[in-house]
Protein backbone atom coordinates (compact mmCIF):
# COMPACT_ATOMS: atom_id res chain seq x y z
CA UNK A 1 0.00 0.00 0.00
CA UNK A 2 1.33 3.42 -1.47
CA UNK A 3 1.08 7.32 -0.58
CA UNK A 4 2.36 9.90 -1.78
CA UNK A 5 1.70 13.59 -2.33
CA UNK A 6 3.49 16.42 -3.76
CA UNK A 7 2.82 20.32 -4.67
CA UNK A 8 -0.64 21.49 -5.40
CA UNK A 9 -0.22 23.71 -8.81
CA UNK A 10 3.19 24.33 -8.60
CA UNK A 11 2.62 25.51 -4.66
CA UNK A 12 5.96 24.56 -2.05
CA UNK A 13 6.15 25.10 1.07
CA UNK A 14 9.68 26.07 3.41
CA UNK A 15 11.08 24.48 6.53
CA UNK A 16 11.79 28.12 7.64
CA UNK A 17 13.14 26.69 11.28
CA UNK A 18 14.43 23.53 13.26
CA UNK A 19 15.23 22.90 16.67
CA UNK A 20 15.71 20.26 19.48
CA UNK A 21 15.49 19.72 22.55
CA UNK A 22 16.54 16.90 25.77
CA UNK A 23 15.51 16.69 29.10
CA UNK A 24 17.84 17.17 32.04
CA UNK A 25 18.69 13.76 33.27
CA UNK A 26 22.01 12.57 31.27
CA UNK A 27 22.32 8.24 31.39
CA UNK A 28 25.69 6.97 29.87
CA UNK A 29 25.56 3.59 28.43
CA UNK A 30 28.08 2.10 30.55
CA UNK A 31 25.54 3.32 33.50
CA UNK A 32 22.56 1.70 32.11
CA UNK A 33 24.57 -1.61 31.06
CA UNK A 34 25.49 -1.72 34.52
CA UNK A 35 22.22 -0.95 36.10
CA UNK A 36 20.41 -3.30 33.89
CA UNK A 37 22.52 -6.12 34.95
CA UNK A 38 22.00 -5.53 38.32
CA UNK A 39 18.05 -5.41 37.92
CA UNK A 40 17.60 -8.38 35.13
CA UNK A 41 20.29 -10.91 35.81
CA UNK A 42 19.30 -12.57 39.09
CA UNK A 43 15.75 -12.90 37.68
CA UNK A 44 16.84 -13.75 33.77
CA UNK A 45 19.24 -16.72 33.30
CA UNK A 46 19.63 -15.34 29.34
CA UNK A 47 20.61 -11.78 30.67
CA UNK A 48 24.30 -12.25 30.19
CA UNK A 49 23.74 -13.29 26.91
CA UNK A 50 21.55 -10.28 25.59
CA UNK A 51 23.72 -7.72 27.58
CA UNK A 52 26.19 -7.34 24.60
CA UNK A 53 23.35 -5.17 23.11
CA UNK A 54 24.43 -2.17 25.68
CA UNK A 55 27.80 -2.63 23.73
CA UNK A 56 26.26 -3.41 20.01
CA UNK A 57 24.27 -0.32 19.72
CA UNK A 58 26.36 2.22 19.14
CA UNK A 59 24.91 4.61 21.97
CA UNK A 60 27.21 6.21 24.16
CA UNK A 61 24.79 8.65 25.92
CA UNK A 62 21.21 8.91 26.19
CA UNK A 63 18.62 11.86 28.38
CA UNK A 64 15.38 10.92 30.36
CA UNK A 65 13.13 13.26 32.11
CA UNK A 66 13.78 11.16 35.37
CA UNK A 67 17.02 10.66 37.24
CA UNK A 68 17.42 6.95 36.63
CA UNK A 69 16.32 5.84 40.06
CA UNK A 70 13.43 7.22 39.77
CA UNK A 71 13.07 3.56 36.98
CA UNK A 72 14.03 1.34 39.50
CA UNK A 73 10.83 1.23 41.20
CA UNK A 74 7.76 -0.34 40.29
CA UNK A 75 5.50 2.45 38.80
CA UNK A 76 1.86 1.86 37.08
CA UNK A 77 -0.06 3.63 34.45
CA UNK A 78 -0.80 6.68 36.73
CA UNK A 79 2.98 7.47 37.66
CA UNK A 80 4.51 6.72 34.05
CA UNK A 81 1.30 9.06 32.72
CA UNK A 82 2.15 11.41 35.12
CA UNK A 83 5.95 11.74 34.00
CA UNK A 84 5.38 11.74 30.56
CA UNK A 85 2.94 14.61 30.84
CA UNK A 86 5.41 16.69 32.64
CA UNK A 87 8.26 15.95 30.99
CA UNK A 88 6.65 15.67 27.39
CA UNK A 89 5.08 18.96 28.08
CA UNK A 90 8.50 21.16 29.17
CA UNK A 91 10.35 19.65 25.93
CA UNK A 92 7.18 20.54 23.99
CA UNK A 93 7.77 23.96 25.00
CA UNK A 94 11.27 24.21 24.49
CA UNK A 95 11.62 22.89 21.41
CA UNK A 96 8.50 24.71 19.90
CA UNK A 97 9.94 28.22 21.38
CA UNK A 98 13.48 27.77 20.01
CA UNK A 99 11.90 26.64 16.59
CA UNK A 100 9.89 30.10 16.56
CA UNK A 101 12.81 32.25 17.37
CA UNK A 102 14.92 30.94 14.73
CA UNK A 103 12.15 31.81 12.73
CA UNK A 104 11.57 35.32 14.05
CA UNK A 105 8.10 34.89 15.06
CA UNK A 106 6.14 33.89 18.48
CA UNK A 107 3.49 31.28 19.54
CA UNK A 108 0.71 34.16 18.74
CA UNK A 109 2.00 33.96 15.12
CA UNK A 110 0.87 30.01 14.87
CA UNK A 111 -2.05 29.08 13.05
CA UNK A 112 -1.96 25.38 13.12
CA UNK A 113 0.09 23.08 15.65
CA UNK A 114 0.77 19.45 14.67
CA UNK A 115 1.62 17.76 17.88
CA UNK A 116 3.73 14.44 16.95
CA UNK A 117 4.22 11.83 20.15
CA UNK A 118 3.17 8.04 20.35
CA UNK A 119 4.78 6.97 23.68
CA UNK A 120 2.07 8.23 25.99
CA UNK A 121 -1.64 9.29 26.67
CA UNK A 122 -2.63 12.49 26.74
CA UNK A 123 -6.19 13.86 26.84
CA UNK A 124 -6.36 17.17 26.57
CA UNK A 125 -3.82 16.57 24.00
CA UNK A 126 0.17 18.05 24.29
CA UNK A 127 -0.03 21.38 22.58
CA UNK A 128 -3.56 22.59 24.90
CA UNK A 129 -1.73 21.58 27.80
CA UNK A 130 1.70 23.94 26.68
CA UNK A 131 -0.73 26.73 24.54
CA UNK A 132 -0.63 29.07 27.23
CA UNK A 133 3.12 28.75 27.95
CA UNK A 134 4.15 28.99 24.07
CA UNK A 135 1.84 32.06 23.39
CA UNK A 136 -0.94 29.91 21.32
CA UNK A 137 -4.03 32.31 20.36
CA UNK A 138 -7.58 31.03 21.19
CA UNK A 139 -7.86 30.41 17.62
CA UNK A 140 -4.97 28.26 16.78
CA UNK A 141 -5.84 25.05 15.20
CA UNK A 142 -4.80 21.46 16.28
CA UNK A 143 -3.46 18.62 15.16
CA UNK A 144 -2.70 15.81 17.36
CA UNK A 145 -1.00 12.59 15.69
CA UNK A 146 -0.65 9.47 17.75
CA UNK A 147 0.43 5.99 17.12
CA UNK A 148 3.28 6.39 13.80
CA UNK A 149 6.01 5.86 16.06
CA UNK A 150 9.79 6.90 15.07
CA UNK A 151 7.84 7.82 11.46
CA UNK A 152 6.14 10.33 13.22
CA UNK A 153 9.07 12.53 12.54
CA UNK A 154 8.84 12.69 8.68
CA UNK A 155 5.55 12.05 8.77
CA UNK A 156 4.39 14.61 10.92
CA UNK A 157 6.92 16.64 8.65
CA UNK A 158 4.76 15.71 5.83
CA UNK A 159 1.56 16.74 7.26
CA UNK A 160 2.89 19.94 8.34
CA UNK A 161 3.44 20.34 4.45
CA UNK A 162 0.18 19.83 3.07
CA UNK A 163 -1.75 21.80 5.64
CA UNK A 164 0.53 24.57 4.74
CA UNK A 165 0.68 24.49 1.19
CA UNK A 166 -3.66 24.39 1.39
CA UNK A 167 -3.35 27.69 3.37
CA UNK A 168 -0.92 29.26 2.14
CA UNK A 169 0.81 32.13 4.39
CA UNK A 170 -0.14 30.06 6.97
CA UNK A 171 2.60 29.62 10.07
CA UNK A 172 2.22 25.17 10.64
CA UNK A 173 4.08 24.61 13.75
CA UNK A 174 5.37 20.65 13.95
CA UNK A 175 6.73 19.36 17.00
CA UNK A 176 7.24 16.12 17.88
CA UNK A 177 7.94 14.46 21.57
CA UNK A 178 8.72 11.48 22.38
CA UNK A 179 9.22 10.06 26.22
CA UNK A 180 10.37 6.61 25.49
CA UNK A 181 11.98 6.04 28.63
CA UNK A 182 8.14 5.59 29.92
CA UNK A 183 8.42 2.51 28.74
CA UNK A 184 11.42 0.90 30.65
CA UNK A 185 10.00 -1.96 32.78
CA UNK A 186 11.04 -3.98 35.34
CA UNK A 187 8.68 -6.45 35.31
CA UNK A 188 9.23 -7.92 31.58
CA UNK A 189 11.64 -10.13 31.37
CA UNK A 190 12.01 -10.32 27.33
CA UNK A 191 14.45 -9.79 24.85
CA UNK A 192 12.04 -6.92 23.63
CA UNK A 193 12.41 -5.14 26.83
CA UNK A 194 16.13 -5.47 27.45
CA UNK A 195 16.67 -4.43 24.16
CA UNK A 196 14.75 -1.11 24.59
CA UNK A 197 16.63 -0.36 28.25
CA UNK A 198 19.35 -0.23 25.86
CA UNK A 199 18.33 1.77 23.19
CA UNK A 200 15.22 4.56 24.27
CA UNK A 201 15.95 8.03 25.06
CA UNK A 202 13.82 11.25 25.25
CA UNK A 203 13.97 14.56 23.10
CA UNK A 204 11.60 16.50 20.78
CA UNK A 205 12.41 18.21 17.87
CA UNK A 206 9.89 21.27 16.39
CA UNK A 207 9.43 22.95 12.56
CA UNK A 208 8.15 25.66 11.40
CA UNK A 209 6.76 25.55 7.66
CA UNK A 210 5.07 28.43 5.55
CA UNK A 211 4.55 28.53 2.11
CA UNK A 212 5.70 32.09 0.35
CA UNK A 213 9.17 32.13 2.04
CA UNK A 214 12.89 31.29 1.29
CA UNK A 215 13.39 28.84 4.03
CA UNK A 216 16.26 27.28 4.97
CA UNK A 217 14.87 24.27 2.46
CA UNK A 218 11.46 23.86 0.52
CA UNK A 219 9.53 20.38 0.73
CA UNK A 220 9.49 18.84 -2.73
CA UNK A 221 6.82 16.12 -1.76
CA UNK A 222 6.54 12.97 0.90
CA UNK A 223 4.84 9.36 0.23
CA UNK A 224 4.68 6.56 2.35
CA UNK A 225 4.91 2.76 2.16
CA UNK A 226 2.51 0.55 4.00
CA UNK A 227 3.20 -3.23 4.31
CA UNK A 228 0.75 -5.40 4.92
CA UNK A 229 0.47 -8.57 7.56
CA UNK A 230 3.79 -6.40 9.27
CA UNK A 231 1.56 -5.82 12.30
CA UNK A 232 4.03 -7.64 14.91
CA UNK A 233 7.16 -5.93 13.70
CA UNK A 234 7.27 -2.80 16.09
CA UNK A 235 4.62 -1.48 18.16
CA UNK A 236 2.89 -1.42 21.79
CA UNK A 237 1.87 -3.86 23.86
CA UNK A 238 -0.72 -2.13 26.68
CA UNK A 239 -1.33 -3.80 29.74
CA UNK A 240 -2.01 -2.67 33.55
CA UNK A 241 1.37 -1.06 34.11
CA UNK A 242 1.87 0.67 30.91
CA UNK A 243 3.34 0.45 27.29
CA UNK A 244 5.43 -2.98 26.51
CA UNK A 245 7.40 -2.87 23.38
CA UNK A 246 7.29 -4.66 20.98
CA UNK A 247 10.24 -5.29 18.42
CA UNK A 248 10.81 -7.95 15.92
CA UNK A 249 14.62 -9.61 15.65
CA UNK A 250 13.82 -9.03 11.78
CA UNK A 251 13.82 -5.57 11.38
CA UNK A 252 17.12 -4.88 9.92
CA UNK A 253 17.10 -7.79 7.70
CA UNK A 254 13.45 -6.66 6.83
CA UNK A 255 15.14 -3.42 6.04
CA UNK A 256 17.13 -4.27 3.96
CA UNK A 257 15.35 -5.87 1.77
CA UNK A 258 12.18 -4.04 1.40
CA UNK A 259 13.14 -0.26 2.01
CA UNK A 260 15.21 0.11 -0.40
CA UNK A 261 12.47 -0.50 -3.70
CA UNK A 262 9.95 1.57 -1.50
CA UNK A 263 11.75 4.36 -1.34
CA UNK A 264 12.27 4.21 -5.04
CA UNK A 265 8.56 3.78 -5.55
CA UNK A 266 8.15 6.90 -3.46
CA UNK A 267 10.78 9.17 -5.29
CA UNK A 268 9.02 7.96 -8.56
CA UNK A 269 5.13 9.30 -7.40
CA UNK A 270 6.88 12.68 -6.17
CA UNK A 271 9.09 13.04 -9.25
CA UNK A 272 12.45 12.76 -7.78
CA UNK A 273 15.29 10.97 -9.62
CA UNK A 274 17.34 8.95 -7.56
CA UNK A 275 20.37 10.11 -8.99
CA UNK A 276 19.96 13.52 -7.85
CA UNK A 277 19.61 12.95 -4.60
CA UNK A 278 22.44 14.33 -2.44
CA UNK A 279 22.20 13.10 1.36
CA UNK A 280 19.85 10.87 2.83
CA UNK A 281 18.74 11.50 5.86
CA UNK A 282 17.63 8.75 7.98
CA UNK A 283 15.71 7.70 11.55
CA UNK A 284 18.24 5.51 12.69
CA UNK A 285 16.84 3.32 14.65
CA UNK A 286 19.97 1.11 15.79
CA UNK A 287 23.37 0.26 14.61
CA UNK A 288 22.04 -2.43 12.50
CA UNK A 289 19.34 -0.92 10.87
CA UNK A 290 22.05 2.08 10.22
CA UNK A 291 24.31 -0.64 8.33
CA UNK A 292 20.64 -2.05 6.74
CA UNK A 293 19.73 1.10 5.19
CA UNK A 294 23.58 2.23 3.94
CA UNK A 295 22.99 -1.55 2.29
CA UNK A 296 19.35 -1.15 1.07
CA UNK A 297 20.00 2.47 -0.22
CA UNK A 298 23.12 1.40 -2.20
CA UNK A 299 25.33 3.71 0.38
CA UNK A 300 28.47 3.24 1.17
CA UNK A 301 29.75 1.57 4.69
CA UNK A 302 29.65 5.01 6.84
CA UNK A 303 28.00 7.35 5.15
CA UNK A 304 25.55 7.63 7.15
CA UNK A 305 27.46 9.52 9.80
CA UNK A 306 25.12 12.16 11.24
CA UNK A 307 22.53 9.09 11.90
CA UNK A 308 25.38 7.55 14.05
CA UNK A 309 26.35 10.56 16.08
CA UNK A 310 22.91 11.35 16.81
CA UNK A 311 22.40 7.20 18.30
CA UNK A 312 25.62 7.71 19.69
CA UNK A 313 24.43 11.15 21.97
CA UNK A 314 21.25 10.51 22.21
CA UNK A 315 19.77 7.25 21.47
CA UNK A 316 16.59 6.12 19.64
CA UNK A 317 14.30 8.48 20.71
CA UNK A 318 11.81 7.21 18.12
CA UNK A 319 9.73 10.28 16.20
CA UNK A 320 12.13 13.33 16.59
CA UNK A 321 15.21 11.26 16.07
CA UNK A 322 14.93 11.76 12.23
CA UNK A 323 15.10 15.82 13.15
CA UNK A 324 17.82 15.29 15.14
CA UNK A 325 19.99 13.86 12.20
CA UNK A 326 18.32 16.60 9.87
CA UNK A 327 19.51 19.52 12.08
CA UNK A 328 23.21 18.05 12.28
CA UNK A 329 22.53 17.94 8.27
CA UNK A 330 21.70 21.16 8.15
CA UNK A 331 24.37 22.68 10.46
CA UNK A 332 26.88 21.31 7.93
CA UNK A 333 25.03 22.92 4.90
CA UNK A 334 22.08 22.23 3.49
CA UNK A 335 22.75 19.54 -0.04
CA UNK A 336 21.77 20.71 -2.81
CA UNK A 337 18.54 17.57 -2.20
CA UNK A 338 18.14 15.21 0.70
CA UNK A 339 15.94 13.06 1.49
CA UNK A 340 14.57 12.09 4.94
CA UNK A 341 13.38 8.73 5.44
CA UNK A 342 12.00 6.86 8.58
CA UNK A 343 10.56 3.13 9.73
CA UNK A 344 7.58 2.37 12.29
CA UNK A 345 5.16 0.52 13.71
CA UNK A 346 2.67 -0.68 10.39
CA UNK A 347 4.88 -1.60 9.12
CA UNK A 348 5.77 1.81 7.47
CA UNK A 349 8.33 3.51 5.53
CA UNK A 350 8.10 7.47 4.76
CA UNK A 351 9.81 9.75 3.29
CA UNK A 352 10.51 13.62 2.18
CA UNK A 353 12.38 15.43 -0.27
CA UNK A 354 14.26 18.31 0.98
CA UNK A 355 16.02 21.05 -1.72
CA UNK A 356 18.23 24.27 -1.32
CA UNK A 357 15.80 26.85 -2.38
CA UNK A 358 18.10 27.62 -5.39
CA UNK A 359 17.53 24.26 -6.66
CA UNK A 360 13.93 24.10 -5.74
CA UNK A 361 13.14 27.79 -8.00
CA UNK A 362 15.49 26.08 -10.86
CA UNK A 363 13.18 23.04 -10.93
């Protein structure tokens, strides 16, 4: 299954800002390697086994909104609700503010809000419970997206897009937060949940995107690729204590066999030749789906280096991870065309061309 959209008559819109944020709390990998084996091992015979995935991931550093402690207690639905709102809500602001600066406006200037998070519940949704600390007017509109997981970055990038471009002058604010450290449990004793003790961290990312400016970069067009019968590759599990994750030992291989073609499928709908295509820009996930995608995408070893500074500093912080690598990206120099691209729970691919505004006006 196959999505795709790109300009309406000749209309682009501009990423005119990007910024990120972290929470406080800094965890180092050697801490949480340590840690875990203290907390899993005396219950889980297999633990020594699966600990060489603290080692494997590449992550050297990861932030939470709690001091880790504060995960070594047994904590239910209420208390892990209860953090994420907090902490989901101060890096909602932070990142949204610093995306509106760069952009030389204010939270009064916003006209729609597309609120990006899949790693908690929250009813009123994120951007109500931060409009009166960002500056939202009464009349702002709102978008809440829930459940596209680390796609939500270019995804939520891609709906930022089209409800600009069918208001255009309109100011479409995207952030996207993700608290995945709500998710470490002590009570599962899987290979999924060891796994994501060594790989989930916290951050948001925000965007700002207007159509009838420069930008720093204008949005060529986004698609996405749905497979189906993929349901038990990523996702949730819900139960009385919270979210229990769900990952498949087949994603990387899955990757790299299947991303590749539906990325090309995508570029084809939007009218992007592969050749031209300067910098990929990818959600990277883990160290082996980094190495899957350099393979699938016909990369070489490596090139991919933001993606693996970003896992190293931060960790998999699922939707705004992809923003993460795009801001390094951008920090360099914006190529002349990149092209983000992200996996999640669906199974999903999608992706989003990116040009320099020169190249955009010359095509």
């Amino acid at each position: 299954m196959q999505r795709s959209t790109g300009p309406l008559d000749g209309v682009q819109a501009s990423l005119l800002s990007l910024a990120t944020a972290v929470p406080p709390h800094l965890l180092t990998q050697a801490d949480a390697s340590r840690i875990a084996r203290d907390v899993f091992s005396p219950r889980y015979p297999d633990f020594d086994r699966l600990a060489r995935v603290f080692a494997s991931t590449g992550i050297a550093t990861r932030h939470l909104v709690q001091p880790m402690d504060w995960y070594l207690e047994q904590r239910g639905w209420g208390e892990r609700t209860e953090s994420y709102l907090a902490g989901a809500c101060d890096l909602f602001v932070d990142a949204a503010q610093n995306a509106l600066t760069a952009a030389g406006l204010t939270g009064a200037d916003v006209d729609t809000v597309v609120s990006v998070s899949s790693t908690g519940i929250a009813t009123p949704s994120l951007e109500a419970r931060a409009a009166g600390r960002v500056g939202f007017r009464p009349d702002v509109e709102r978008v809440p997206v829930f459940g596209l997981g680390c796609a939500g970055g270019v995804q939520g990038l891609a709906i930022a897009d089209r409800l600009a471009r069918a208001r255009p002058g309109s100011v479409v604010l995207l952030v996207a937060v993700e608290i995945c450290s709500a998710a470490f449990r002590l009570d599962k004793l899987t290979k999924a949940n060891i796994v994501a003790t060594a790989l989930f961290g916290d951050g948001a990312a925000a965007a700002v995107v207007r159509v009838g400016e420069e930008g720093i970069a204008r949005i060529e067009g986004a698609g996405e690729h749905l497979w189906s019968d993929t349901l038990g590759i990523m996702g949730w599990n819900i139960d009385e204590i919270g979210f229990g994750v769900v990952f498949d030992r087949e994603i990387p291989p899955f990757a790299r066999d299947n991303v590749g073609p539906a990325i090309d499928g995508i570029l084809t709908r939007i009218g992007v030749e592969r050749d031209s295509i300067d910098r990929f820009v990818c959600h990277p996930g883990g160290s082996k789906v980094v190495t899957a995608l350099e393979q699938t995408l016909h990369l070489e070893q490596g090139a991919l280096d933001h993606e693996r500074a970003v896992l190293s500093g931060h960790g998999n912080m699922s939707a705004p991870t992809v923003l993460f690598v795009l801001d390094r990206v951008l920090k360099a120099g914006m190529p002349g065309r990149a092209v983000m691209t992200a996996l999640g729970p669906g199974f999903t691919c999608g992706c989003l061309s990116l040009a320099r505004p020169a190249l955009a006006r010359a095509a």
